[in-house]
C-alpha atoms as a PDB file:
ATOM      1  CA  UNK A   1      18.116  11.328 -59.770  1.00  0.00           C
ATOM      2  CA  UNK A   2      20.358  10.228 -62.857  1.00  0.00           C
ATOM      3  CA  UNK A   3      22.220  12.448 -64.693  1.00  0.00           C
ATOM      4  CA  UNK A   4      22.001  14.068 -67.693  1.00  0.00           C
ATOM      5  CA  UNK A   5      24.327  11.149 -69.907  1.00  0.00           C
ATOM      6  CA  UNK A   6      22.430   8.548 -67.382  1.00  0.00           C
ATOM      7  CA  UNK A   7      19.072   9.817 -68.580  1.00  0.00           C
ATOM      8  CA  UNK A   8      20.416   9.111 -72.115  1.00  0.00           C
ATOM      9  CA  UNK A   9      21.597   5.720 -71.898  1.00  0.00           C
ATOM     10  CA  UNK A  10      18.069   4.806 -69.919  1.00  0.00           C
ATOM     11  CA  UNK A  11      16.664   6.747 -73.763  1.00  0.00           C
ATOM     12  CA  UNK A  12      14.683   9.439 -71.148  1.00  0.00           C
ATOM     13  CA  UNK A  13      14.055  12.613 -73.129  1.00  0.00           C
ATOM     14  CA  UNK A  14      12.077  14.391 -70.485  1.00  0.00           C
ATOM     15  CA  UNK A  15      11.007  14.454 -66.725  1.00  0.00           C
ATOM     16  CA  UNK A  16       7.971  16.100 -65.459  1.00  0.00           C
ATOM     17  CA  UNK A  17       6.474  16.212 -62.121  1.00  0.00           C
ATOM     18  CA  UNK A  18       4.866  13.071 -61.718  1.00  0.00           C
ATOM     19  CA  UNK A  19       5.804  11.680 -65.146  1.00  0.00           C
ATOM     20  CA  UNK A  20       9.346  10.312 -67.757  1.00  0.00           C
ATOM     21  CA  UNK A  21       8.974   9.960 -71.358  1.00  0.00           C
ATOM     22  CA  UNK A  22      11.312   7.374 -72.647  1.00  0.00           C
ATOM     23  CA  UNK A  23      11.793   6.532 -76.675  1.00  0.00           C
ATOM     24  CA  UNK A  24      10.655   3.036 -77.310  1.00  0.00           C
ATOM     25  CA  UNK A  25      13.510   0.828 -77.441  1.00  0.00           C
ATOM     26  CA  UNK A  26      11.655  -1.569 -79.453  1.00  0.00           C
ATOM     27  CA  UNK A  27       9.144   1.709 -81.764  1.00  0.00           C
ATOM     28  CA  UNK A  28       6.102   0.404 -83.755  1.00  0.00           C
ATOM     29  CA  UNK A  29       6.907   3.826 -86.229  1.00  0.00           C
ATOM     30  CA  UNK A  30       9.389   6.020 -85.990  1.00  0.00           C
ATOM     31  CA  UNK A  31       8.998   8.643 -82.979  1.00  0.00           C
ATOM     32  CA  UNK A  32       7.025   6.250 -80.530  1.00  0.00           C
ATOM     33  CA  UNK A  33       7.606   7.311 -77.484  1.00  0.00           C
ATOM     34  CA  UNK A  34       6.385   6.415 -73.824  1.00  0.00           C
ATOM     35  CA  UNK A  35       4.711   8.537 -71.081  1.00  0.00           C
ATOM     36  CA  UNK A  36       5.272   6.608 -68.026  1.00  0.00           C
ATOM     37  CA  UNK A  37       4.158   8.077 -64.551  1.00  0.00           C
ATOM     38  CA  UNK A  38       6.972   7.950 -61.398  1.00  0.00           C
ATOM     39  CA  UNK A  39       5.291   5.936 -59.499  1.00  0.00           C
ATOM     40  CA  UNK A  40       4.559   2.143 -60.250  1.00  0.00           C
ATOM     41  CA  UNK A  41       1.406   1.482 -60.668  1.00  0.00           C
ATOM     42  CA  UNK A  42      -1.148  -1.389 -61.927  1.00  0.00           C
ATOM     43  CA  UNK A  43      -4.211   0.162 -61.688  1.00  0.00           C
ATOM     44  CA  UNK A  44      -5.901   2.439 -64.489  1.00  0.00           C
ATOM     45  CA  UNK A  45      -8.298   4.128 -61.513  1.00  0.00           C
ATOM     46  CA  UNK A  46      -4.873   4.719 -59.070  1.00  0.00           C
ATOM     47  CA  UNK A  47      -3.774   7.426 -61.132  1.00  0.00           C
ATOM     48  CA  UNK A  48      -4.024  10.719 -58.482  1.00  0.00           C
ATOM     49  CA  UNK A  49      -5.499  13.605 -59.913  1.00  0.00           C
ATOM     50  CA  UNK A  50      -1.750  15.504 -60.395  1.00  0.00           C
ATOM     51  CA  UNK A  51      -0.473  12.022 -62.133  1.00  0.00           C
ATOM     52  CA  UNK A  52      -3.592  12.188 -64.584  1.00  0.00           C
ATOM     53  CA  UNK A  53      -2.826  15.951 -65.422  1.00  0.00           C
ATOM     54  CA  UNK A  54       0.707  15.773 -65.557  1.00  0.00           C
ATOM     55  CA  UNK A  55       0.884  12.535 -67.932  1.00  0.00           C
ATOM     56  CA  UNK A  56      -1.959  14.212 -70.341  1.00  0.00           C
ATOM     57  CA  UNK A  57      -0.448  17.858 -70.306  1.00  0.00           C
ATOM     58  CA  UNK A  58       3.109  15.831 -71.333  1.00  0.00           C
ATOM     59  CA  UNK A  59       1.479  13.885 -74.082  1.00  0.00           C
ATOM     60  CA  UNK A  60      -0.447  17.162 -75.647  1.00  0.00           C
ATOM     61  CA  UNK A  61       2.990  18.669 -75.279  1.00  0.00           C
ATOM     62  CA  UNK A  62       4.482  15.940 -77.505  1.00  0.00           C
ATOM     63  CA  UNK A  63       1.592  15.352 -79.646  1.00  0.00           C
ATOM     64  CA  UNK A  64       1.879  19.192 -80.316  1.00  0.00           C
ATOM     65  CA  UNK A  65       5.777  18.947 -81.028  1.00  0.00           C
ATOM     66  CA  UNK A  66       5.077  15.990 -83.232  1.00  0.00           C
ATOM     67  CA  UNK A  67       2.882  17.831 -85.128  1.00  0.00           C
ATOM     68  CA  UNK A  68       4.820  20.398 -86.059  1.00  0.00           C
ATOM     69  CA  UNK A  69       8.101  18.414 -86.517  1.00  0.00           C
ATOM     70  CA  UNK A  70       7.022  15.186 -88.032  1.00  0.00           C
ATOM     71  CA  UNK A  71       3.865  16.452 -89.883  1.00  0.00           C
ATOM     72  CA  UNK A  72       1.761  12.670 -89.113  1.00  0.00           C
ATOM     73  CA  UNK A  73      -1.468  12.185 -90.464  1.00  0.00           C
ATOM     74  CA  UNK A  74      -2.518  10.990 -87.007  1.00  0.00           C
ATOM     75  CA  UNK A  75      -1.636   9.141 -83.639  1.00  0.00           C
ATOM     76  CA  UNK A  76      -1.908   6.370 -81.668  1.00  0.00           C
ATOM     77  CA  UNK A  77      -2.007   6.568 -78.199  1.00  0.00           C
ATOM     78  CA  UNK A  78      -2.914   3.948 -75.739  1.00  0.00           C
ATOM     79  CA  UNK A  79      -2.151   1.793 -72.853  1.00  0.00           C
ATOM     80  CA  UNK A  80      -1.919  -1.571 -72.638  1.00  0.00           C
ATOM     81  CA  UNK A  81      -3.327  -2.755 -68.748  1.00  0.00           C
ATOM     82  CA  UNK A  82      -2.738  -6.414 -68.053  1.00  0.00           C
ATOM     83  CA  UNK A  83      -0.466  -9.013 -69.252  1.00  0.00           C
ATOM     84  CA  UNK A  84      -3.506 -10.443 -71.960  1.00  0.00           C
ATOM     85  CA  UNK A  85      -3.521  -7.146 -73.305  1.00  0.00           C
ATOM     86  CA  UNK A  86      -0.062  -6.578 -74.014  1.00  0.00           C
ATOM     87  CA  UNK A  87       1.509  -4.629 -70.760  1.00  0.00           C
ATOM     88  CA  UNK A  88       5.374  -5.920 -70.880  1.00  0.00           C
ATOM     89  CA  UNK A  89       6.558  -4.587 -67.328  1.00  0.00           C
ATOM     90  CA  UNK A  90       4.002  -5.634 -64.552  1.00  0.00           C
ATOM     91  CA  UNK A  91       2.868  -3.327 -61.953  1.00  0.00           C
ATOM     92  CA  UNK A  92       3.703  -0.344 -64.035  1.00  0.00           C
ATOM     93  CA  UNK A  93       1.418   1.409 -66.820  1.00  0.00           C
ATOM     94  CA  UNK A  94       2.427   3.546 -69.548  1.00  0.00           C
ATOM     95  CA  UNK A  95       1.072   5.207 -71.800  1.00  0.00           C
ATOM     96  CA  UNK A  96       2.499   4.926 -75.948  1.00  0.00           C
ATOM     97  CA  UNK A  97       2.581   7.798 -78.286  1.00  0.00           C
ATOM     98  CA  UNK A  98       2.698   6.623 -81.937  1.00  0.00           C
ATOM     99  CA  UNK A  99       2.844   9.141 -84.487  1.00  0.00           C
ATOM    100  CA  UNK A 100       1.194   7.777 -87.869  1.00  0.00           C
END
């Protein structure tokens, strides 16, 4: 596990139990973030049942804190699955947060 000042330079805000969120190195809008499970994975329908709860209970938790920090109008949040549709590390999805 990396420490604290690691987690920093890697730009990991928070670890859950099956689950990171890292700020966007590269955001669309300011406060894009990325939910991005432990485990490497390719496959939408891999996802275990604790992965798929963990990653959704993280991004209402941010989506929530958003809210009441940022005040957006809205969100965007998506995956990209696939090199055609935009996924830019393979064998790994994650999902983006984009306050709007």
């Amino acid at each position: 596990m990396h420490s604290i000042d690691q987690d920093k330079d890697f730009l990991i805000v928070a670890r859950r139990s099956s689950c990171i969120v890292i700020m966007n190195k590269f955001p669309y809008n300011s406060g894009h973030v990325l939910v991005c499970p432990l485990r490497h994975i390719s496959d939408f329908n891999s996802f275990t049942s604790e992965e798929l709860f963990s990653i959704h209970s993280t991004t209402q938790e941010l989506t929530s804190a958003m809210q009441h920090l940022f005040s957006p109008h809205g969100f965007n949040i998506g995956i990209n699955i696939g090199q055609s549709a935009g996924a830019g590390v393979p064998d790994h999805l994650h999902y983006h947060i984009v306050p709007r």
